[in-house]
Protein backbone atom coordinates (compact mmCIF):
# COMPACT_ATOMS: atom_id res chain seq x y z
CA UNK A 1 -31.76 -33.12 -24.79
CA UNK A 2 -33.44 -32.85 -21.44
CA UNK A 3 -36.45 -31.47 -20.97
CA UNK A 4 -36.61 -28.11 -19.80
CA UNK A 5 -40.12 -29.54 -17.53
CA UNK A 6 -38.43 -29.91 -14.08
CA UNK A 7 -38.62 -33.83 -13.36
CA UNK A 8 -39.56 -35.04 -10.13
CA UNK A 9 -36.33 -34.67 -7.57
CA UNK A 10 -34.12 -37.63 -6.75
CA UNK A 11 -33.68 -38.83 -2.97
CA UNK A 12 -30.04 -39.92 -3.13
CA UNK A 13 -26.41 -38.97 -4.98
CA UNK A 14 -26.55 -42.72 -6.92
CA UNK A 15 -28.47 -41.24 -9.95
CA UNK A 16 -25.24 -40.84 -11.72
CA UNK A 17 -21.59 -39.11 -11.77
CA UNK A 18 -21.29 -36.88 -14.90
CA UNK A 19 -21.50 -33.64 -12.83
CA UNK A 20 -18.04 -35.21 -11.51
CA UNK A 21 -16.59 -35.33 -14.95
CA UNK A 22 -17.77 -31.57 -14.68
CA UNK A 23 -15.85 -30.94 -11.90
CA UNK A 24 -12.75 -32.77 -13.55
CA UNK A 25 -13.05 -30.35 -16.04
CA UNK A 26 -12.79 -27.11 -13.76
CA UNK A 27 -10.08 -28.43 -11.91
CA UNK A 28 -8.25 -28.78 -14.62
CA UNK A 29 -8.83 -25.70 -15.93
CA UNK A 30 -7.92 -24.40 -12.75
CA UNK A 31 -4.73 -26.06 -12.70
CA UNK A 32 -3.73 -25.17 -16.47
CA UNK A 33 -4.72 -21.12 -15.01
CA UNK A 34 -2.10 -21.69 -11.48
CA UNK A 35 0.40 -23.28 -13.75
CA UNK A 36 0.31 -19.65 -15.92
CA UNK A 37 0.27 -17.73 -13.17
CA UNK A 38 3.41 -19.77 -11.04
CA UNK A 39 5.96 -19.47 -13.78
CA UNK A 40 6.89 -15.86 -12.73
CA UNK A 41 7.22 -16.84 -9.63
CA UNK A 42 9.63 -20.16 -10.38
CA UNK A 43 11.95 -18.23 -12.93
CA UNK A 44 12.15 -14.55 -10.85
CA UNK A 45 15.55 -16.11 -9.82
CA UNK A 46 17.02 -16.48 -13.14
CA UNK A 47 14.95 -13.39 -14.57
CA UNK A 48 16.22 -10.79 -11.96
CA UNK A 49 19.86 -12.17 -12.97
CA UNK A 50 19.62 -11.59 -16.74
CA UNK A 51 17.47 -8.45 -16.77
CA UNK A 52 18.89 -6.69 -12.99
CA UNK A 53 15.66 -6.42 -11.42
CA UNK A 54 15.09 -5.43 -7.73
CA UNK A 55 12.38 -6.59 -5.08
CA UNK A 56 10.33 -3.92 -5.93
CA UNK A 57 10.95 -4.29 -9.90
CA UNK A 58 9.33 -7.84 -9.18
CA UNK A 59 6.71 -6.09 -6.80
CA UNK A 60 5.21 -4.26 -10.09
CA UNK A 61 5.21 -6.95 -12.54
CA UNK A 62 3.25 -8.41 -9.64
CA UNK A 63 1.08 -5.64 -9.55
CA UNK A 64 0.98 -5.50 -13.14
CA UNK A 65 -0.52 -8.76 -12.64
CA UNK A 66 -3.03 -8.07 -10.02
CA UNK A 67 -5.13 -4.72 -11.54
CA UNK A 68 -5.50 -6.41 -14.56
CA UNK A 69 -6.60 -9.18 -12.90
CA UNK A 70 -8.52 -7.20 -11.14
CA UNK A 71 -10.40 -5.28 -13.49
CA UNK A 72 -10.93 -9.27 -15.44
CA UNK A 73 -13.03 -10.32 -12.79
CA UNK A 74 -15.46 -7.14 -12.59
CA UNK A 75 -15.94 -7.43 -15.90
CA UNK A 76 -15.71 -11.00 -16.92
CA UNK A 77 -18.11 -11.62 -13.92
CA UNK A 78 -20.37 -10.24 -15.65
CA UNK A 79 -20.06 -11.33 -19.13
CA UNK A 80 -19.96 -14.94 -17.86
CA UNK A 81 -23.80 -14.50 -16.42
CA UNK A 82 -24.57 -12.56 -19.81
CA UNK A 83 -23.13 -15.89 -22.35
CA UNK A 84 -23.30 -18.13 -19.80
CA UNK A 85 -20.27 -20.80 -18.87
CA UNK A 86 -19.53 -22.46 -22.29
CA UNK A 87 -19.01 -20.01 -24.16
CA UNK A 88 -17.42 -17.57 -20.89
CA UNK A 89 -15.12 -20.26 -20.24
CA UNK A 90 -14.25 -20.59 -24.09
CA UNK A 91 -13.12 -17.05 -24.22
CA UNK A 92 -11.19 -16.70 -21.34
CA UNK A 93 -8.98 -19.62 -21.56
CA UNK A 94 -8.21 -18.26 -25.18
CA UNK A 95 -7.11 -15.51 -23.71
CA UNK A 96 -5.07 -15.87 -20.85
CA UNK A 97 -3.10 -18.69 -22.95
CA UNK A 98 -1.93 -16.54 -25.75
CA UNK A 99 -1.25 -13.99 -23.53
CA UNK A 100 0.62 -16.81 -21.39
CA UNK A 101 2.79 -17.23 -24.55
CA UNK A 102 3.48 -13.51 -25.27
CA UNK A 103 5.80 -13.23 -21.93
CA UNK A 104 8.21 -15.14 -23.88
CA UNK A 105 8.64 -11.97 -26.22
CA UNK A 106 9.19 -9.89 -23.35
CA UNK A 107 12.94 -8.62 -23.11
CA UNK A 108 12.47 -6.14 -19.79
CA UNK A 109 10.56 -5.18 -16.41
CA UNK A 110 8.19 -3.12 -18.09
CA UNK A 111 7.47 -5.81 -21.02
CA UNK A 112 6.89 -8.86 -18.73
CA UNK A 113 4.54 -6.10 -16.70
CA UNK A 114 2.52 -5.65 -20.30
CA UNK A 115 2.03 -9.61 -20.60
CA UNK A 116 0.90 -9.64 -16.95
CA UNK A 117 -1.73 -7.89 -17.56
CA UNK A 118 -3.07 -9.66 -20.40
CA UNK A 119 -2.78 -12.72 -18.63
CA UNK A 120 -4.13 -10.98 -15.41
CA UNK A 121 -7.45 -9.76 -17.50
CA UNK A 122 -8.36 -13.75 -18.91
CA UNK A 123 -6.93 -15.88 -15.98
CA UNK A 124 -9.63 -13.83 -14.22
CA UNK A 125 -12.23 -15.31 -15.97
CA UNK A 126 -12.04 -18.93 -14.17
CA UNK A 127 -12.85 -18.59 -11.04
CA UNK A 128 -16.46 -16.61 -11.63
CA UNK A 129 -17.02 -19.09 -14.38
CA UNK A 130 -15.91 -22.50 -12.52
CA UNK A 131 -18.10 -21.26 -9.68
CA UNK A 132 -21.34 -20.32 -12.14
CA UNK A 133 -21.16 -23.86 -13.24
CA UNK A 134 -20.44 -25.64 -9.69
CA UNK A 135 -24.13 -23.52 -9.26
CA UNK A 136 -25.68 -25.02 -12.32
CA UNK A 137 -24.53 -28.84 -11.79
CA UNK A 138 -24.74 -29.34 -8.19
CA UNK A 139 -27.50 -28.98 -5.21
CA UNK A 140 -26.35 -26.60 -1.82
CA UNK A 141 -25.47 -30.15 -0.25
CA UNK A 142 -22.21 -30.72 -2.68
CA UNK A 143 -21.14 -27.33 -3.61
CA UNK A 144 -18.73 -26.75 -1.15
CA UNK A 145 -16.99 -30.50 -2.07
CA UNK A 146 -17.45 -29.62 -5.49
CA UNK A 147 -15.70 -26.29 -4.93
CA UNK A 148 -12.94 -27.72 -3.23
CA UNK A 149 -12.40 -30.29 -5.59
CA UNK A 150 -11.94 -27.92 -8.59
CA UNK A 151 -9.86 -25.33 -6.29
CA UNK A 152 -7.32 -27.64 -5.55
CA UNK A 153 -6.74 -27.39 -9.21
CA UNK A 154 -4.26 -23.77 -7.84
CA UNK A 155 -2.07 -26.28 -6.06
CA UNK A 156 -1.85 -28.58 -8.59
CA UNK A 157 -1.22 -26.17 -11.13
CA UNK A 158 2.06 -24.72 -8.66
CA UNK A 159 3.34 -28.84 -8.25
CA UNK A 160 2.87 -29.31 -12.34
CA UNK A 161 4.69 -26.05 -12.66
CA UNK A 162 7.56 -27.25 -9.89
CA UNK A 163 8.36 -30.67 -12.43
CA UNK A 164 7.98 -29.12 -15.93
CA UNK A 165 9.51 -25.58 -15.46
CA UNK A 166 13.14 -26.83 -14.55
CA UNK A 167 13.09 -29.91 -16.76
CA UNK A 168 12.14 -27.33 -19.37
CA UNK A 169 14.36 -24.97 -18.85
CA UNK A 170 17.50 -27.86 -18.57
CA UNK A 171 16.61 -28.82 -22.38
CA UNK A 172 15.47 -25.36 -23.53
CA UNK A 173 15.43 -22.34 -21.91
CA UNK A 174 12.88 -19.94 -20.21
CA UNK A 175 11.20 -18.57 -23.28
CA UNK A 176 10.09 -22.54 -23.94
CA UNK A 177 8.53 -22.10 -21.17
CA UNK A 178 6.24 -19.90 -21.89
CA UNK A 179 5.34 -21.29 -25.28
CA UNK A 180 5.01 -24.89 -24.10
CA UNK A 181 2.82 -24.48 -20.83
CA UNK A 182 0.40 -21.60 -22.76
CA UNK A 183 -0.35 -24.16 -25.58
CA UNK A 184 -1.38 -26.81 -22.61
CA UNK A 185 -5.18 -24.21 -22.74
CA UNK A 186 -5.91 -24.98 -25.86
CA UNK A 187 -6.06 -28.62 -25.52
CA UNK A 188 -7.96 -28.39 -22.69
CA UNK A 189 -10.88 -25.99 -24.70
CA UNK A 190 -11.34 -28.81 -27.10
CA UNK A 191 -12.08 -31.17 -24.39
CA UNK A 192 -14.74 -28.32 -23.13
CA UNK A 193 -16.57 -28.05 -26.29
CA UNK A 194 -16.82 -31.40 -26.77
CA UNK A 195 -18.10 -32.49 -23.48
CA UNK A 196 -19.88 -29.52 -22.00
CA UNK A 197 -23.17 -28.04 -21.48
CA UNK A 198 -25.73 -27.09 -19.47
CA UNK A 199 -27.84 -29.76 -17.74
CA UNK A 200 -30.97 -28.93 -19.35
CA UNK A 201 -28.85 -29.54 -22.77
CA UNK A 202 -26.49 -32.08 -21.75
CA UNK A 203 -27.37 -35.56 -23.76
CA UNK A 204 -24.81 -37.60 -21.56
CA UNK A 205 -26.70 -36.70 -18.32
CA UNK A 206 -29.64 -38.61 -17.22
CA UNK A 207 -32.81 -37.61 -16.27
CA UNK A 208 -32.24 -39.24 -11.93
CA UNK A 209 -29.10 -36.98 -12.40
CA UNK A 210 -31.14 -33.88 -13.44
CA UNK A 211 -33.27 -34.47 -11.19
CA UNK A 212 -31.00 -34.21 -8.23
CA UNK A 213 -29.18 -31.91 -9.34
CA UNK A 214 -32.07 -29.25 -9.99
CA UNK A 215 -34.23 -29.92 -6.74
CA UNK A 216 -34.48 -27.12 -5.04
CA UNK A 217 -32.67 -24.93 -7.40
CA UNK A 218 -34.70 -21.96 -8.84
CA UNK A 219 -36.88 -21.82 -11.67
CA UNK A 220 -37.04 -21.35 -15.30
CA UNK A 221 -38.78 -18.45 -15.18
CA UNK A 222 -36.40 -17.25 -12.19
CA UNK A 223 -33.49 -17.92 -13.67
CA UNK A 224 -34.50 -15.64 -17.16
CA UNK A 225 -34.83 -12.79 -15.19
CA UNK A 226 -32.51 -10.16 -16.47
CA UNK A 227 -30.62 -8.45 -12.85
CA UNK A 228 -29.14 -4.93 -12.19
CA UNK A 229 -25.65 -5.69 -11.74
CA UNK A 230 -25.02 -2.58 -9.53
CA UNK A 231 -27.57 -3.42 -7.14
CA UNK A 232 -25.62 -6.50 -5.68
CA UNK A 233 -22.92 -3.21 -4.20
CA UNK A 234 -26.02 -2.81 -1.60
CA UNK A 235 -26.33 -5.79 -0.14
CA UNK A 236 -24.09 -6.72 2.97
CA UNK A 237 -23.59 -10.49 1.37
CA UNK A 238 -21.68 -9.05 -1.20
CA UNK A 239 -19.50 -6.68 0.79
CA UNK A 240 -18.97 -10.43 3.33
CA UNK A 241 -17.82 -11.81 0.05
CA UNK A 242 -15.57 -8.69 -0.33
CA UNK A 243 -13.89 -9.11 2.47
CA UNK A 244 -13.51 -12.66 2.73
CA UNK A 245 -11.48 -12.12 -0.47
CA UNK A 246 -10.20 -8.76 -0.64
CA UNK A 247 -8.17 -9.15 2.57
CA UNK A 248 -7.13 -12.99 2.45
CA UNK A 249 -6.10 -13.49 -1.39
CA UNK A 250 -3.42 -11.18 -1.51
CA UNK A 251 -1.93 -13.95 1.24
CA UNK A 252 -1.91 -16.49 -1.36
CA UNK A 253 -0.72 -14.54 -3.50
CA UNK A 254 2.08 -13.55 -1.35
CA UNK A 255 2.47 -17.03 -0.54
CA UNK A 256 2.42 -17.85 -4.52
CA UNK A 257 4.86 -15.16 -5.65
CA UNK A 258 7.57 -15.10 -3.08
CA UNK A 259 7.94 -18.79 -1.17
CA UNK A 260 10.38 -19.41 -3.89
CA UNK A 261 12.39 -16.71 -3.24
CA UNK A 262 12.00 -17.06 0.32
CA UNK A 263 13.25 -20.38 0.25
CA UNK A 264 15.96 -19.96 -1.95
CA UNK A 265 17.36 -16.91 0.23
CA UNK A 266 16.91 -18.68 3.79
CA UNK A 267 17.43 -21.89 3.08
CA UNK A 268 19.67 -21.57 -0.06
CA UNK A 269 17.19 -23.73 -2.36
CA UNK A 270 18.58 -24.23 -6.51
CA UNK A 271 15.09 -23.61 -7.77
CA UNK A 272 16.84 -24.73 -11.61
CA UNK A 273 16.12 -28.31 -9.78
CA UNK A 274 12.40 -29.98 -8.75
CA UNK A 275 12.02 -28.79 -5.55
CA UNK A 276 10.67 -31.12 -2.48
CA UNK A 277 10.17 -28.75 -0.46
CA UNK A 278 7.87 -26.52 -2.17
CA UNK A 279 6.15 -29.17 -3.80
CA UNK A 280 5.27 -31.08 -0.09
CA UNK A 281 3.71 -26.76 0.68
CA UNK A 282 1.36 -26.31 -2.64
CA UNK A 283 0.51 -30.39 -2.42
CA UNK A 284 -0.93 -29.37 1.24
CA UNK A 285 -2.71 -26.88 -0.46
CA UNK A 286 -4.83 -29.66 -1.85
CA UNK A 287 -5.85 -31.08 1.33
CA UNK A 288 -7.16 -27.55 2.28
CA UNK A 289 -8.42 -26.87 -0.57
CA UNK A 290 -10.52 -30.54 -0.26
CA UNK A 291 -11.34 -31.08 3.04
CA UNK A 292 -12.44 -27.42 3.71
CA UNK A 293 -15.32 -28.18 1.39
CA UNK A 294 -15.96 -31.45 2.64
CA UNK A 295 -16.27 -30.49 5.96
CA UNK A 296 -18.58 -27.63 5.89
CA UNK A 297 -20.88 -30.30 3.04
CA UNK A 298 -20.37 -32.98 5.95
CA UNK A 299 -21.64 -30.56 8.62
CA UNK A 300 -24.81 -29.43 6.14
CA UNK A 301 -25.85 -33.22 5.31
CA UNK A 302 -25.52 -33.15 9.05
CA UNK A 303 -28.41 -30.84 9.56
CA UNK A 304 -26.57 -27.43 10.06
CA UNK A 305 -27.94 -24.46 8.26
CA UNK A 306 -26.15 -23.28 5.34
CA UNK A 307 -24.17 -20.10 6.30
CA UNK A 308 -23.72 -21.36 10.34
CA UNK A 309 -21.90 -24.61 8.73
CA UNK A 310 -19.82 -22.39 6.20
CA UNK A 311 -19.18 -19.53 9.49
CA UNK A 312 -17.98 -22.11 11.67
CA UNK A 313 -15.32 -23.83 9.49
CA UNK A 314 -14.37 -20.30 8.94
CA UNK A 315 -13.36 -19.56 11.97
CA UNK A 316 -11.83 -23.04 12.84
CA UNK A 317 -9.34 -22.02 9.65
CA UNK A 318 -8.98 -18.60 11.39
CA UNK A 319 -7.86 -19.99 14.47
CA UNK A 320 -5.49 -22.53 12.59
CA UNK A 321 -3.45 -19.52 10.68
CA UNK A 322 -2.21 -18.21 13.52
CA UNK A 323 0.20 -20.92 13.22
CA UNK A 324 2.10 -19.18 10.49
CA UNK A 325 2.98 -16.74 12.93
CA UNK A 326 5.93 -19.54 14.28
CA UNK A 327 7.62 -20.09 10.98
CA UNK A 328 9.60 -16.93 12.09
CA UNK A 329 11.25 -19.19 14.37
CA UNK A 330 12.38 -21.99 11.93
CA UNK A 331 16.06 -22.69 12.05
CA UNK A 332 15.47 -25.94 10.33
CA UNK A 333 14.25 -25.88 6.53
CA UNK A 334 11.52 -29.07 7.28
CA UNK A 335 10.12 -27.29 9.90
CA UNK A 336 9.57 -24.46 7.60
CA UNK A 337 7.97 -26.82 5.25
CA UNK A 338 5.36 -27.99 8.02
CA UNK A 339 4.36 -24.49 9.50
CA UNK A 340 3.70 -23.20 6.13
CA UNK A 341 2.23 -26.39 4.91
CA UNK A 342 -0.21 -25.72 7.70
CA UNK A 343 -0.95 -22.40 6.58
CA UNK A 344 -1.31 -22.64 3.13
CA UNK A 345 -3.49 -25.77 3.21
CA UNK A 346 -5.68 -23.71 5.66
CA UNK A 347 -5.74 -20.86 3.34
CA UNK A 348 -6.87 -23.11 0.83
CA UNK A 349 -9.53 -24.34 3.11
CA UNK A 350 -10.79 -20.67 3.61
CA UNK A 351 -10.74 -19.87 0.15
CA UNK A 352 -13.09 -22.62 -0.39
CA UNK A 353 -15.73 -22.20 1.66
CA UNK A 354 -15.66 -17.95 0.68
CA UNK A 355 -16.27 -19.00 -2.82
CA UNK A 356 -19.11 -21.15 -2.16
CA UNK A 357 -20.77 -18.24 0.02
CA UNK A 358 -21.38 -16.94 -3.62
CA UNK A 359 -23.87 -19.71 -4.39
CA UNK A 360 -25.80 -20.35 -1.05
CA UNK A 361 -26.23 -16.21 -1.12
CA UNK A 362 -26.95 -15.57 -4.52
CA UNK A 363 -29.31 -17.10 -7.04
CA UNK A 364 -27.71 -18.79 -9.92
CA UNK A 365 -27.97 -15.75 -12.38
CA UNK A 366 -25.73 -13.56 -10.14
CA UNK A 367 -23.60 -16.09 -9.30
CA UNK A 368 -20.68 -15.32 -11.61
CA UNK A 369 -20.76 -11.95 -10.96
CA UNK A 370 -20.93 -11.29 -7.19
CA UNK A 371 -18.15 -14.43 -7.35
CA UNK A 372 -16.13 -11.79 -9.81
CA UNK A 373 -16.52 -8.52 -7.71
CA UNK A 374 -15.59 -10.68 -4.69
CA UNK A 375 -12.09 -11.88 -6.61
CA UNK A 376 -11.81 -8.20 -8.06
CA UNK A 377 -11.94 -7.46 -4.13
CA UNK A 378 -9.07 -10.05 -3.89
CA UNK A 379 -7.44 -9.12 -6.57
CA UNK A 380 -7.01 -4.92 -5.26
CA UNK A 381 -5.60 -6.36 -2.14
CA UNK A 382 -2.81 -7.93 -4.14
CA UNK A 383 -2.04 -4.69 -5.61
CA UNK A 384 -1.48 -3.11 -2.52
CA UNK A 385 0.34 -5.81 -0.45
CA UNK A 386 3.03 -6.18 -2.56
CA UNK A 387 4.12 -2.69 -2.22
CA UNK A 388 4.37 -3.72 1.37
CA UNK A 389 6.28 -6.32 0.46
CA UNK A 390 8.22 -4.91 -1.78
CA UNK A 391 9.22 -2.23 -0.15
CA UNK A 392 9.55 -4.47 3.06
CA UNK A 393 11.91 -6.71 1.91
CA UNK A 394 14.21 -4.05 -0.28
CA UNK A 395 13.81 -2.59 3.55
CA UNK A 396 15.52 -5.48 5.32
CA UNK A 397 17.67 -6.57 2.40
CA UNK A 398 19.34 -3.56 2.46
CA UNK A 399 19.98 -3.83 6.04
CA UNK A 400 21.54 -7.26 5.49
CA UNK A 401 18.71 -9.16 7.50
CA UNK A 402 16.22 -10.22 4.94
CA UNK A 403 14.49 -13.23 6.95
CA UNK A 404 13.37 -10.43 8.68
CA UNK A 405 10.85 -8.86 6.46
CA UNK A 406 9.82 -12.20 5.79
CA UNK A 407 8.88 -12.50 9.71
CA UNK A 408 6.85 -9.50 9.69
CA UNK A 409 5.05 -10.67 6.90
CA UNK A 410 4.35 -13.76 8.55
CA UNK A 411 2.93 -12.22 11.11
CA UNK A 412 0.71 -9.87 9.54
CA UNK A 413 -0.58 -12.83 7.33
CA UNK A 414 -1.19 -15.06 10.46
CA UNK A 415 -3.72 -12.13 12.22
CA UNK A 416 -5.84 -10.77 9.32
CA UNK A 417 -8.40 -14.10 9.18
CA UNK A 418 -9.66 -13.11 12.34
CA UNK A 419 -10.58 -9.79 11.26
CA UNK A 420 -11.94 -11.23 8.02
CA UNK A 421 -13.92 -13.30 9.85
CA UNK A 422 -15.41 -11.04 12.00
CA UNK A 423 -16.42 -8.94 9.31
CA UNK A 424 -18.10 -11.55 7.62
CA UNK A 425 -20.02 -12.52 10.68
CA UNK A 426 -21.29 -9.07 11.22
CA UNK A 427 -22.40 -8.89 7.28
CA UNK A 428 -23.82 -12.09 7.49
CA UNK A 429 -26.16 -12.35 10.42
CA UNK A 430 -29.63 -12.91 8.40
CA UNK A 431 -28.93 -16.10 6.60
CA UNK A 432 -31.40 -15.45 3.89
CA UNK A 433 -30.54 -16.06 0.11
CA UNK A 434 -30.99 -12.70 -1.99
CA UNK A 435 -34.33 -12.99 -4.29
CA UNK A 436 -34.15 -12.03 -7.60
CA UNK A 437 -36.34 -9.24 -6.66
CA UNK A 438 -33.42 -7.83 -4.77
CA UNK A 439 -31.78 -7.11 -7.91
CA UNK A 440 -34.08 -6.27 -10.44
């Protein structure tokens, strides 16, 4: 065991790599958690064929989805900084696996919307958790990379989930589905308990590794002090992290849910095959999702303060989405591909940096739960935009000239990081970290 006595710090990143094996862990985690969530999403074609549901049918499993997952992240926020990760971690992936499962028993609309919400309630557990522990294991200087390394488990999860789902459902069918890719969670939580901890309890980690990793972290005695949760509702860094998430995830989200539906309407894709186009948009994601958090690290180890490094790539991304906006015009599927390559991979980008806000803003023992009220934020916003969607595309549909809901939708999805980003700024303009005495 390591000793709780804080060693002297390390000067460079060569004192060892098992806060990398950490990271391994979360992204797969992560990726297991996407490939949950995507099914829906990948089988809505087949689904709405067998049990006659409409856009808006879809629209409230969706939401279904979303206020559970909502209400997850308030709470499991919270429990996460009460058990701390191992055992918050432990608990959720339990649960958002069976639940996973369960849709397999569902025979209508309103059943698959039941089994949403269970997995909606534990999928929400991973990001407040994955981003606790990115806290715990790494110094301000790697977070970000760290971050984006474990969040490009979501695009990951979406490929794994283009190559198993129809290969699956050629031998099987879609209930197999379900069973098979819920079971994947539990083989991952053996893997967890077996090779994680804490750093002041982890055996495999040595002591030029602790070192580093804890220098100029807080304290013992900090980090024991018990917070008041609703206090973290008066500060403007949490309402920044509010609406850097409550007004961009329900993009993804919309990006997530309907791109295979979009694609298989314009551009007539047969989403009972691997897909090449879908899997080149959620692979970009990965880039984002990586070099977002490099950059902002780069532009820290650089000499930049903190929140101007994180503000700035912010608004590069910002800039960059506006390039959605075009994919209106796409006559040709490839192009298509590349505009919304673009934008998703940005997205991812965003999403990144956002999260990491959480741990340069917070000290570690709020981490997890100003993570989960930002990502409850998130989460509201994706019950609301897909009864704009919904409605939207019923809307057009109905009017024979579906692509054009989709436009609008591009275009609204294209202007709202520049207001996000704004917003932030304005929150955001003293740069210091919240004290613990903030929020006792």
């Amino acid at each position: 065991m390591i000793s709780s006595q804080t060693p002297k710090p390390a000067t460079t990143t060569t004192t060892g790599h098992y806060r990398w094996i950490i990271v391994l862990l979360l992204f797969t985690a992560t990726t297991i958690n996407y490939l949950d969530r995507q099914i829906i999403g990948l089988l809505k074609p087949i689904l709405e064929v067998e049990f006659k549901w409409t856009e808006t049918d879809f629209a409230r499993i969706v939401i279904a989805f979303t206020a559970a997952y909502a209400l997850g992240l308030l709470a499991l926020g919270w429990f996460i900084d009460k058990v701390g990760t191992k055992v918050g971690y432990s608990v959720t992936i339990i649960w958002w696996s069976v639940a996973g499962m369960l849709h397999a028993l569902a025979r209508s609309a309103f059943g698959f919307g039941v089994a949403r919400v269970g997995l909606g309630l534990g999928e929400a557990g991973n990001y407040p958790a994955a981003v606790k522990t990115v806290a715990e294991w790494f110094p301000k200087k790697e977070r970000a990379l760290a971050t984006g390394l474990f969040n490009a488990g979501t695009s990951v999860g979406v490929v794994v989930a283009l190559l198993i789902v129809p290969w699956i459902l050629s031998n099987y069918g879609w209930q197999e589905v379900f069973w098979i890719t819920g079971a994947l969670g539990f083989v991952w939580l053996v893997i967890w308990i077996i090779f994680y901890d804490v750093p002041a309890r982890q055996k495999r980690l040595s002591s030029d590794e602790y070192a580093y990793i804890t220098s100029g972290q807080e304290s013992a005695g900090a980090e024991k002090a018990p917070i008041k949760w609703f206090k973290l509702f008066a500060l403007p860094q949490t309402w920044a992290l509010i609406t850097g998430k409550g007004l961009i995830d329900p993009i993804y989200w919309f990006f997530l849910f309907w791109l295979p539906s979009y694609f298989s309407s314009t551009f007539q894709l047969d989403l009972k095959k691997p897909s090449l186009e879908l899997m080149l948009i959620y692979t970009a994601t990965t880039v984002g999702s990586i070099g977002g958090g490099y950059l902002s690290s780069w532009l820290i180890k650089k000499g930049w303060p903190t929140l101007k490094a994180r503000k700035t790539v912010l608004l590069i991304f910002a800039f960059l989405e506006l390039s959605i906006i075009l994919a209106q015009f796409a006559t040709s599927v490839w192009v298509a591909v590349g505009l919304i390559s673009l934008a998703v991979a940005v997205h991812q980008a965003w999403a990144t940096n956002v999260f990491t806000l959480a741990s340069d803003l917070f000290p570690r023992q709020a981490v997890s739960s100003s993570a989960g009220i930002a990502g409850m934020a998130g989460a509201v916003g994706g019950i609301f935009f897909p009864m704009l969607v919904g409605s939207l595309l019923d809307t057009y549909k109905a009017a024979g000239n579906l692509s054009g809901g989709y436009n609008v939708l591009f275009t609204i999805c294209g202007c709202t990081y520049l207001v996000a980003w704004l917003i932030i700024h304005l929150l955001t303009r003293n740069p210091k970290l919240v004290t613990i005495d903030q929020l006792t």
